[in-house]
PDB file of N, CA and C in Angstrom:
ATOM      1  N   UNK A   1      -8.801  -4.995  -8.798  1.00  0.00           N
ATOM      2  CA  UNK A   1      -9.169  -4.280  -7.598  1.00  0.00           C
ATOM      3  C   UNK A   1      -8.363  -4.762  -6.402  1.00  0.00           C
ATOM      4  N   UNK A   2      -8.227  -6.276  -6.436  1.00  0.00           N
ATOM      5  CA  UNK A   2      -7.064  -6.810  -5.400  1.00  0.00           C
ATOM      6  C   UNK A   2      -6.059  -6.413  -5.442  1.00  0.00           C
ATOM      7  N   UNK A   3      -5.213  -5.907  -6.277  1.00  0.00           N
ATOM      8  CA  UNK A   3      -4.148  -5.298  -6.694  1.00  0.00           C
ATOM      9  C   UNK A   3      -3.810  -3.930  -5.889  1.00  0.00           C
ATOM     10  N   UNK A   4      -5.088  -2.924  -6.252  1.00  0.00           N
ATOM     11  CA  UNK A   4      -4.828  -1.850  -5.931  1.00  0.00           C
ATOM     12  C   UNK A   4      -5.273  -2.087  -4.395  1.00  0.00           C
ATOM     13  N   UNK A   5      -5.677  -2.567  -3.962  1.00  0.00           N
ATOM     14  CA  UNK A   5      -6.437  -2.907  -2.083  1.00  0.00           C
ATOM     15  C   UNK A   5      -4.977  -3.122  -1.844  1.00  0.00           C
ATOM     16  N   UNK A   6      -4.589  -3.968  -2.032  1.00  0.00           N
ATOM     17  CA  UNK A   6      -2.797  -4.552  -1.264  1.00  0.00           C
ATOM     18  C   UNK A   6      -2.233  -3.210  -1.255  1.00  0.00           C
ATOM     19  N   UNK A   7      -1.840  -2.899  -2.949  1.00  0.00           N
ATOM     20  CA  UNK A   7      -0.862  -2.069  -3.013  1.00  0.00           C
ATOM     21  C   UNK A   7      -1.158  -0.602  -2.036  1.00  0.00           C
ATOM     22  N   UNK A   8      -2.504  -0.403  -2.091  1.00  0.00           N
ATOM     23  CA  UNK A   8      -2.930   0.922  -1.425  1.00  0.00           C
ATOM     24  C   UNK A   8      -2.321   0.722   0.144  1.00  0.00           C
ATOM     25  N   UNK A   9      -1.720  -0.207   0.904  1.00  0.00           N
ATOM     26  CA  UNK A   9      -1.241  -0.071   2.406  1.00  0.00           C
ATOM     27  C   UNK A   9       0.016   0.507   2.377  1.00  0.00           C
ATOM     28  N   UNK A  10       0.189   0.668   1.264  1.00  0.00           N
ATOM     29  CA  UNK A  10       1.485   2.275   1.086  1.00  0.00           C
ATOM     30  C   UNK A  10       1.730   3.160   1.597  1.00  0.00           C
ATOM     31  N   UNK A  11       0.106   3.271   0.854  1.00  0.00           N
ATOM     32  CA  UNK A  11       0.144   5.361   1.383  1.00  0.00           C
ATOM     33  C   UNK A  11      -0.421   5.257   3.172  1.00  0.00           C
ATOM     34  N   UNK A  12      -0.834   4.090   3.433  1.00  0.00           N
ATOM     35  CA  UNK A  12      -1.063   4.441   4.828  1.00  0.00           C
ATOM     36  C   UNK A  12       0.161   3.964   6.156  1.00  0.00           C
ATOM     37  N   UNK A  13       0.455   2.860   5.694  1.00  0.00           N
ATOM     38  CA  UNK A  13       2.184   1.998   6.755  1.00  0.00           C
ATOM     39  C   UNK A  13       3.143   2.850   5.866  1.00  0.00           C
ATOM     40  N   UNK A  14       3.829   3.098   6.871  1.00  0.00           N
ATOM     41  CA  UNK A  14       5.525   3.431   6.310  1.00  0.00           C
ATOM     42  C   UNK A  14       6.357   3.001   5.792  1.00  0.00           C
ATOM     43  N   UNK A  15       7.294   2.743   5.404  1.00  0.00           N
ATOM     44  CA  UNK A  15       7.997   1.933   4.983  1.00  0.00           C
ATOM     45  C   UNK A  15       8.188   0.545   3.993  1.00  0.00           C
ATOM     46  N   UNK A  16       6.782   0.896   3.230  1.00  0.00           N
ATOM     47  CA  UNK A  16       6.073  -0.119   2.013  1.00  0.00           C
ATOM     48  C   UNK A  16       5.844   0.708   1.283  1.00  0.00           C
ATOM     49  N   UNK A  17       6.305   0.147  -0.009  1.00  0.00           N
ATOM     50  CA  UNK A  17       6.023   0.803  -1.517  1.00  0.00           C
ATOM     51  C   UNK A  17       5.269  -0.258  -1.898  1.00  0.00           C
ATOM     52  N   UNK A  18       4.178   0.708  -2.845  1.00  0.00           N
ATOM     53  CA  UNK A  18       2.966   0.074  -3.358  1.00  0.00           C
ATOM     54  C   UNK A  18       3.614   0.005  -4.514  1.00  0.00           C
ATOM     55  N   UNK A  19       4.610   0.467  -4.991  1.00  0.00           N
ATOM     56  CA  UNK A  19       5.281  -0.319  -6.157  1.00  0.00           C
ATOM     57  C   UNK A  19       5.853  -1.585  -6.028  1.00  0.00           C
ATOM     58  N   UNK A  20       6.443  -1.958  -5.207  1.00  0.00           N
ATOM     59  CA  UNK A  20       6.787  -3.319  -4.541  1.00  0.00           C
ATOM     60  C   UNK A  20       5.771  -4.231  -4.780  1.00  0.00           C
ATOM     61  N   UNK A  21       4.648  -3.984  -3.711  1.00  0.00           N
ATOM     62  CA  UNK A  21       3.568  -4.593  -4.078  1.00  0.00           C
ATOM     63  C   UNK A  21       2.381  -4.979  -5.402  1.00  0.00           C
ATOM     64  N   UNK A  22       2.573  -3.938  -5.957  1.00  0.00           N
ATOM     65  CA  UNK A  22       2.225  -4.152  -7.293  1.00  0.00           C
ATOM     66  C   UNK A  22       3.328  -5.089  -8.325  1.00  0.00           C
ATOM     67  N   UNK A  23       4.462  -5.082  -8.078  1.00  0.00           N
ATOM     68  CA  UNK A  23       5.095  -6.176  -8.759  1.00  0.00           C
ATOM     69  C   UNK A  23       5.279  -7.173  -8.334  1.00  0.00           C
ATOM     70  N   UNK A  24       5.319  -7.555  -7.019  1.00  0.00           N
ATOM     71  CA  UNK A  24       5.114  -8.864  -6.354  1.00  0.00           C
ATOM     72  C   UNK A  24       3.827  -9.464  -6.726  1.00  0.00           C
ATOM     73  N   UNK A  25       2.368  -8.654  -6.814  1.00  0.00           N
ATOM     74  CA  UNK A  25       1.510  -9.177  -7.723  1.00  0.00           C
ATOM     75  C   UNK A  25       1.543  -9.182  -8.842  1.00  0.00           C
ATOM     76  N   UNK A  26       2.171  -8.820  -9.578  1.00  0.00           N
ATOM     77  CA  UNK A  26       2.576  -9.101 -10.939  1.00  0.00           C
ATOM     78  C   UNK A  26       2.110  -8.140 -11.900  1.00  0.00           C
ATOM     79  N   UNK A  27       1.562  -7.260 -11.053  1.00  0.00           N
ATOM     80  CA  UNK A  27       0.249  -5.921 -11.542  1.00  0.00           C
ATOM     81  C   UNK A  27       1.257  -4.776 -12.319  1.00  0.00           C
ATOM     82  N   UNK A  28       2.085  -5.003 -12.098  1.00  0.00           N
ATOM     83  CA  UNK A  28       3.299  -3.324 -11.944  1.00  0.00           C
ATOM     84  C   UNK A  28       3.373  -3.197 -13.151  1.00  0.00           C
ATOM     85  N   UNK A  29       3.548  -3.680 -14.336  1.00  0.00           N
ATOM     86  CA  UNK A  29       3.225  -3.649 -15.663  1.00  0.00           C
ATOM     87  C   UNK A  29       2.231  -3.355 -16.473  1.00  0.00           C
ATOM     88  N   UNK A  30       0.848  -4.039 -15.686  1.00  0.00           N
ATOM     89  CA  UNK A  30      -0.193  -3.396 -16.595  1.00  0.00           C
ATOM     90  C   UNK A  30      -0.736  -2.313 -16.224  1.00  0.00           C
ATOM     91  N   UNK A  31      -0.466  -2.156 -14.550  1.00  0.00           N
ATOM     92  CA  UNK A  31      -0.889  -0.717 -14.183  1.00  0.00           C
ATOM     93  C   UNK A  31      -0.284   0.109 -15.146  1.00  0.00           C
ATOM     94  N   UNK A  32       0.955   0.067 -14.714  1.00  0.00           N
ATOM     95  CA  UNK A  32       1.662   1.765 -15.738  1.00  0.00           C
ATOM     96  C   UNK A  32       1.092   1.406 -17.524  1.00  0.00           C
ATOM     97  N   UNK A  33       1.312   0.259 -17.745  1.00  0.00           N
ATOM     98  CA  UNK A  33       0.781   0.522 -19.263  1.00  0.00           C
ATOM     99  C   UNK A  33      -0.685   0.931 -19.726  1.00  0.00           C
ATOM    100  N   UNK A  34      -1.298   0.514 -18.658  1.00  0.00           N
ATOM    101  CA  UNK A  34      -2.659   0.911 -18.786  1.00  0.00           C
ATOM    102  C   UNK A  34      -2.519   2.488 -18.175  1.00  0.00           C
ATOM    103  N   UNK A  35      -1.920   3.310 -17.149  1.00  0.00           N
ATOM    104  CA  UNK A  35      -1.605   4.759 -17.232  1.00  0.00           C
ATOM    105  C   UNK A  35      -1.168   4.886 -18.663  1.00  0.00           C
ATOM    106  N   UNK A  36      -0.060   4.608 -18.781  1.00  0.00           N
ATOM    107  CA  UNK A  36       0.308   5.437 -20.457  1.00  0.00           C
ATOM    108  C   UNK A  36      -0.720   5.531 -21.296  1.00  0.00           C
ATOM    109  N   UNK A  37      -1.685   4.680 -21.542  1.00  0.00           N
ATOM    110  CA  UNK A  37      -2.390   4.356 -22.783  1.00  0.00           C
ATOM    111  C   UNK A  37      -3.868   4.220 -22.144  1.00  0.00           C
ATOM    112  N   UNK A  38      -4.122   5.127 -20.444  1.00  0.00           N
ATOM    113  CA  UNK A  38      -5.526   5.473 -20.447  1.00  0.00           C
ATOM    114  C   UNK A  38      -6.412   4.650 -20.866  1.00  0.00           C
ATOM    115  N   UNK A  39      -6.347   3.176 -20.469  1.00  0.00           N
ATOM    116  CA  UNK A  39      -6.637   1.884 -20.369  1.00  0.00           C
ATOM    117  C   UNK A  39      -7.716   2.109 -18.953  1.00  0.00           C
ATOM    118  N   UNK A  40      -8.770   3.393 -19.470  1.00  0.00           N
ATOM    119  CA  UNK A  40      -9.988   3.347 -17.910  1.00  0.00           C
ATOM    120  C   UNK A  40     -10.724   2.009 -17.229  1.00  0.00           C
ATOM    121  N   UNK A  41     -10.277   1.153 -18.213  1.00  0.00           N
ATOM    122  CA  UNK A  41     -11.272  -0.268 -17.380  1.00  0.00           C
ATOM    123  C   UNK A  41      -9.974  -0.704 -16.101  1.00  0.00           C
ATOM    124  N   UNK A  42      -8.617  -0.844 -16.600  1.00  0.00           N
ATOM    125  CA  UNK A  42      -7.888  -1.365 -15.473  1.00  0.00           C
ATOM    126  C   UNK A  42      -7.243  -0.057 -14.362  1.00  0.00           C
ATOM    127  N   UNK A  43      -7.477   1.055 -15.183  1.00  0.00           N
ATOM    128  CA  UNK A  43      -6.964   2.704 -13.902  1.00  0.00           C
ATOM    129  C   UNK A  43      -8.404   2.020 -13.118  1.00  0.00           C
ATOM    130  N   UNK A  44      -9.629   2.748 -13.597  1.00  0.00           N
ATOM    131  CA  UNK A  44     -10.763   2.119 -12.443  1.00  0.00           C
ATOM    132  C   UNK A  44     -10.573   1.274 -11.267  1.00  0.00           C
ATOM    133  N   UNK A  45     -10.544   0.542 -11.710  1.00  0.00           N
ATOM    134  CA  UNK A  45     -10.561  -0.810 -10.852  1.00  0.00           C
ATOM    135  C   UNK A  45      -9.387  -1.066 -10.090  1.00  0.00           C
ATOM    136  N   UNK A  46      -8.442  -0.725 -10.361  1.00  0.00           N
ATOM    137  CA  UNK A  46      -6.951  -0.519  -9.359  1.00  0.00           C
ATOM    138  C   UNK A  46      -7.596   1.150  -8.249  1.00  0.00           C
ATOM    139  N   UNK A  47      -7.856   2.043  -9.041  1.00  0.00           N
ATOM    140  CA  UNK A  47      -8.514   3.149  -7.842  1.00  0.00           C
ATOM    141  C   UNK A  47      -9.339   2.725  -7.368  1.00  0.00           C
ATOM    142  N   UNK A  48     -10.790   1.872  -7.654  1.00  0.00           N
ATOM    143  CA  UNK A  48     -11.501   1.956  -6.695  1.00  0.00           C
ATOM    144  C   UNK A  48     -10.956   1.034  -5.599  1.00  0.00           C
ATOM    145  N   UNK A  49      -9.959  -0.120  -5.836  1.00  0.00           N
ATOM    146  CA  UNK A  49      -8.715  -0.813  -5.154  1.00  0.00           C
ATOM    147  C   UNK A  49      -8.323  -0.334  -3.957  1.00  0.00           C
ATOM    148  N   UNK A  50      -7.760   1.095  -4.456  1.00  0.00           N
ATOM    149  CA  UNK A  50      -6.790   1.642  -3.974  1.00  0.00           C
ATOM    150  C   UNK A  50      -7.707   2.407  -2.884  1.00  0.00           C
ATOM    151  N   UNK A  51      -8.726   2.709  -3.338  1.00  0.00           N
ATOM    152  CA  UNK A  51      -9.600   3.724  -2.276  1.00  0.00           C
ATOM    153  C   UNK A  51     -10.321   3.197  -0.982  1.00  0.00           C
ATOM    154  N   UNK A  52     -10.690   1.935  -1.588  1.00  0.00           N
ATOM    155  CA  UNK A  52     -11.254   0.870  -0.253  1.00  0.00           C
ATOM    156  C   UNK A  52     -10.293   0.766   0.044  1.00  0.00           C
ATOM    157  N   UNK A  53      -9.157   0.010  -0.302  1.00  0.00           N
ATOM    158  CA  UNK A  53      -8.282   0.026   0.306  1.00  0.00           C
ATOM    159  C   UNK A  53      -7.270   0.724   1.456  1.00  0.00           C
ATOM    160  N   UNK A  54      -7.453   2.145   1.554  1.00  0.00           N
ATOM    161  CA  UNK A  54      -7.102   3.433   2.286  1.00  0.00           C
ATOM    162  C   UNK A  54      -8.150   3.505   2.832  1.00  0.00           C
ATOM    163  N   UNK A  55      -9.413   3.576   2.650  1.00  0.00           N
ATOM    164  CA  UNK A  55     -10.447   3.463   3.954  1.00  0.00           C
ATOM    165  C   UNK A  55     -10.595   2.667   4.449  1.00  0.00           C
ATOM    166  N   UNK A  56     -10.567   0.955   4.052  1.00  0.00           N
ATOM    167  CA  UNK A  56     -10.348  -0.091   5.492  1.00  0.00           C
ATOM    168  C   UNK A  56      -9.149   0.001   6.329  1.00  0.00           C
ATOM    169  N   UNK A  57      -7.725   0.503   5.478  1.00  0.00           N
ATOM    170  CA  UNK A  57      -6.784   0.451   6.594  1.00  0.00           C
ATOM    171  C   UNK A  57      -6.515   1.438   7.118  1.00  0.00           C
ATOM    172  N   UNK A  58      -7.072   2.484   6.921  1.00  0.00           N
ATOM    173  CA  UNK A  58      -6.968   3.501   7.996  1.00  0.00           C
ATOM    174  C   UNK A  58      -7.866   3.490   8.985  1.00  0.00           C
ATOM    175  N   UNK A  59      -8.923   2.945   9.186  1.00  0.00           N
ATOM    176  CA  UNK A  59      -9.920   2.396   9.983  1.00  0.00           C
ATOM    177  C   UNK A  59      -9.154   1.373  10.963  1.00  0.00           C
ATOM    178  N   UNK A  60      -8.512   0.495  10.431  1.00  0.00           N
ATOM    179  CA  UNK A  60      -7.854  -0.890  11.058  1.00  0.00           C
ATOM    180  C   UNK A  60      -7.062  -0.241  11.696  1.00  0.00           C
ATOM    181  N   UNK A  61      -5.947   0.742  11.347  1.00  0.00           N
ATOM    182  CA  UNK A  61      -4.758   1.400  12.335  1.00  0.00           C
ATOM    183  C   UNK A  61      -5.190   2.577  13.077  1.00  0.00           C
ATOM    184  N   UNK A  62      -6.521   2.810  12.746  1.00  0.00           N
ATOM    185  CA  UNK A  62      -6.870   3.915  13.993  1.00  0.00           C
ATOM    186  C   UNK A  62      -7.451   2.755  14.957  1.00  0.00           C
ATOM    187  N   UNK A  63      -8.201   2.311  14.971  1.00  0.00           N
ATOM    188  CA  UNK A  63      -8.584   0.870  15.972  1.00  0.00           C
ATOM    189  C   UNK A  63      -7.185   0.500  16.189  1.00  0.00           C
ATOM    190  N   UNK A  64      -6.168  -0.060  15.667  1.00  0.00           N
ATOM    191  CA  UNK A  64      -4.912  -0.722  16.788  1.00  0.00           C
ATOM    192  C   UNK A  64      -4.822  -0.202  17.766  1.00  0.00           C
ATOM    193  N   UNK A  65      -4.404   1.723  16.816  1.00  0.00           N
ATOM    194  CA  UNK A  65      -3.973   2.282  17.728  1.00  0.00           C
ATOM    195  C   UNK A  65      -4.659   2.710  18.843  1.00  0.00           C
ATOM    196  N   UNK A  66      -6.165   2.340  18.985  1.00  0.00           N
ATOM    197  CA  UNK A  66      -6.549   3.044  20.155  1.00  0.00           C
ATOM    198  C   UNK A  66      -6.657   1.848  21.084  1.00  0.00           C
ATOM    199  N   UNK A  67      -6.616   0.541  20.690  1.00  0.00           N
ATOM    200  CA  UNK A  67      -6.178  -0.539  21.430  1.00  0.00           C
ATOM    201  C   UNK A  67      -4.854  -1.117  22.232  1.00  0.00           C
ATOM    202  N   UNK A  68      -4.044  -0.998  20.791  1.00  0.00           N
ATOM    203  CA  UNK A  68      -2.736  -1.776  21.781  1.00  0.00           C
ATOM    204  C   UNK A  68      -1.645  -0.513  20.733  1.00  0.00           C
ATOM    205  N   UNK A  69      -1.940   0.926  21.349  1.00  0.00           N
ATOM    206  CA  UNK A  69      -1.291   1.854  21.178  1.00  0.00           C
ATOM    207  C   UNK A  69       0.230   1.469  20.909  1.00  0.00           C
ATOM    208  N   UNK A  70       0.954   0.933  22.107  1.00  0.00           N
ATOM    209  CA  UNK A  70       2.427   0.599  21.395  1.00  0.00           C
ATOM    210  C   UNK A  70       2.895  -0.265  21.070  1.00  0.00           C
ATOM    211  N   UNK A  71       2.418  -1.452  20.616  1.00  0.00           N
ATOM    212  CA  UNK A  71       2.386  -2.133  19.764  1.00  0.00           C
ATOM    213  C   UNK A  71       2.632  -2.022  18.629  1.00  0.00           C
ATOM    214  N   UNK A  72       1.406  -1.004  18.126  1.00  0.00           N
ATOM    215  CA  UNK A  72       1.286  -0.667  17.233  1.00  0.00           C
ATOM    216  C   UNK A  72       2.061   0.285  16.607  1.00  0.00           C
ATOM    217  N   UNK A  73       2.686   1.473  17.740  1.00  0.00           N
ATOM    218  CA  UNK A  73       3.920   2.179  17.479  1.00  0.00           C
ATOM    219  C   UNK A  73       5.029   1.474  17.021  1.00  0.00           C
ATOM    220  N   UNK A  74       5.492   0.557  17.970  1.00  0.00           N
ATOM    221  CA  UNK A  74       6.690  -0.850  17.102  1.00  0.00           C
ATOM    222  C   UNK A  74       6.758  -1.142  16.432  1.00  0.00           C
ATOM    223  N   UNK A  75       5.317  -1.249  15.698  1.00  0.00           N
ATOM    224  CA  UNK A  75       5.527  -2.203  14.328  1.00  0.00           C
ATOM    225  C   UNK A  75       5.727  -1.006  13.199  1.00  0.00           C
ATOM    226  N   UNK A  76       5.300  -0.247  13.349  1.00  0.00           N
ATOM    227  CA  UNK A  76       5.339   1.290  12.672  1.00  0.00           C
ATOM    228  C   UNK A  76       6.716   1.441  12.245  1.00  0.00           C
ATOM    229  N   UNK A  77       7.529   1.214  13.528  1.00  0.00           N
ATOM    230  CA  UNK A  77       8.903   1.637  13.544  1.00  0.00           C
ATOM    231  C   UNK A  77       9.766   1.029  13.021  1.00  0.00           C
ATOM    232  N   UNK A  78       9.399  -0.226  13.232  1.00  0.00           N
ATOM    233  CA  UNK A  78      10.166  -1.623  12.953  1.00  0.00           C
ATOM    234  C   UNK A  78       9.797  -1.359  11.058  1.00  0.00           C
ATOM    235  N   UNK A  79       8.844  -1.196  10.775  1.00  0.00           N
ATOM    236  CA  UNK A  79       8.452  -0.798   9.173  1.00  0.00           C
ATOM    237  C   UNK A  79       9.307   0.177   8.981  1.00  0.00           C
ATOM    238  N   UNK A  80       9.747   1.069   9.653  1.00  0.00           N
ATOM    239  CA  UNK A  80      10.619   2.552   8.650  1.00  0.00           C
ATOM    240  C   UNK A  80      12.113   1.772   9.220  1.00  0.00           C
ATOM    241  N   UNK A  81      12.439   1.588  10.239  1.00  0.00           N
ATOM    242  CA  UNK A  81      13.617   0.458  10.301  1.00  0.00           C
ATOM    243  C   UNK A  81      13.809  -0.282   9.279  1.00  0.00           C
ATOM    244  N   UNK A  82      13.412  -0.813   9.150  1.00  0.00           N
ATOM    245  CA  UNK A  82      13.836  -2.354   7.939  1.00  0.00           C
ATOM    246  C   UNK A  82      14.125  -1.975   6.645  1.00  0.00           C
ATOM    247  N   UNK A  83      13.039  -0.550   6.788  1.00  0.00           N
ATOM    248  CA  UNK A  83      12.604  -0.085   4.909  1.00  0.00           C
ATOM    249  C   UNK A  83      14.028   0.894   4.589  1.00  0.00           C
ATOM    250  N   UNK A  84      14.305   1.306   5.837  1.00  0.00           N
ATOM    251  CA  UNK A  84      15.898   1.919   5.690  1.00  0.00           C
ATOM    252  C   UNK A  84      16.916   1.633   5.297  1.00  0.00           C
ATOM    253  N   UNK A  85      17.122   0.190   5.817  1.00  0.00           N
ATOM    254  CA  UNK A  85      18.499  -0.326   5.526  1.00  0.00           C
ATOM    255  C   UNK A  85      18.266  -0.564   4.144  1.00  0.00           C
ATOM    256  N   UNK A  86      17.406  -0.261   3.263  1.00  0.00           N
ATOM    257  CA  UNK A  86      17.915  -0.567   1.722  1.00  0.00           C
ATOM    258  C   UNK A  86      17.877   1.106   1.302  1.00  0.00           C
ATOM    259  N   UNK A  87      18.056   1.828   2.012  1.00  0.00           N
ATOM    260  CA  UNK A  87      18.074   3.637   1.252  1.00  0.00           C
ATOM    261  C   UNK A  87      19.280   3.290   1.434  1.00  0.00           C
ATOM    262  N   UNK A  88      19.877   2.899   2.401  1.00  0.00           N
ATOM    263  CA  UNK A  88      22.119   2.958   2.712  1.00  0.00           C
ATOM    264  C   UNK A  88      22.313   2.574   1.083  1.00  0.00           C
ATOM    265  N   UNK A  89      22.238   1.348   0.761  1.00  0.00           N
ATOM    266  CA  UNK A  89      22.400   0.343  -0.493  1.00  0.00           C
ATOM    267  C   UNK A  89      22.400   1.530  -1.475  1.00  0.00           C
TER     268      UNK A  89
END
């Protein structure tokens, strides 16, 4: 479930792949093998992961943003910045 919580700040920050993150936890292997082979105890538990995961941090970046609005724009940016210079490569 830790797995899919990390990896899930994907689909919400820019410029992070939750594939990244899933292999930096070391997860990126049994996820997909457990997709191929419909392994429902570890899909489960990476979605329900993945789902808290997208509802605490979209909660957390609507609060930045209604706090320290550009701040929070920067770091946004600075995320699709950085995540760019490896599309050139």
């Amino acid at each position: 479930m830790v797995a899919g919580f990390v990896a899930s700040t994907a689909l919400v920050l820019p410029g992070i792949s939750g594939a990244l993150m899933l292999t930096i936890l070391g997860n990126y292997e049994l996820a997909t093998a457990s997709l191929v082979q419909f392994y429902w105890p570890v899909i489960l538990s990476i979605g329900v992961g993945v789902i808290a995961g997208v509802l605490f941090m979209s909660r957390l970046i609507q609060n930045l943003l209604n706090h320290y609005t550009q701040s929070t724009y920067a770091a946004m940016v600075g995320l699709v910045a950085g995540s760019s210079r490896f599309l050139i490569h």
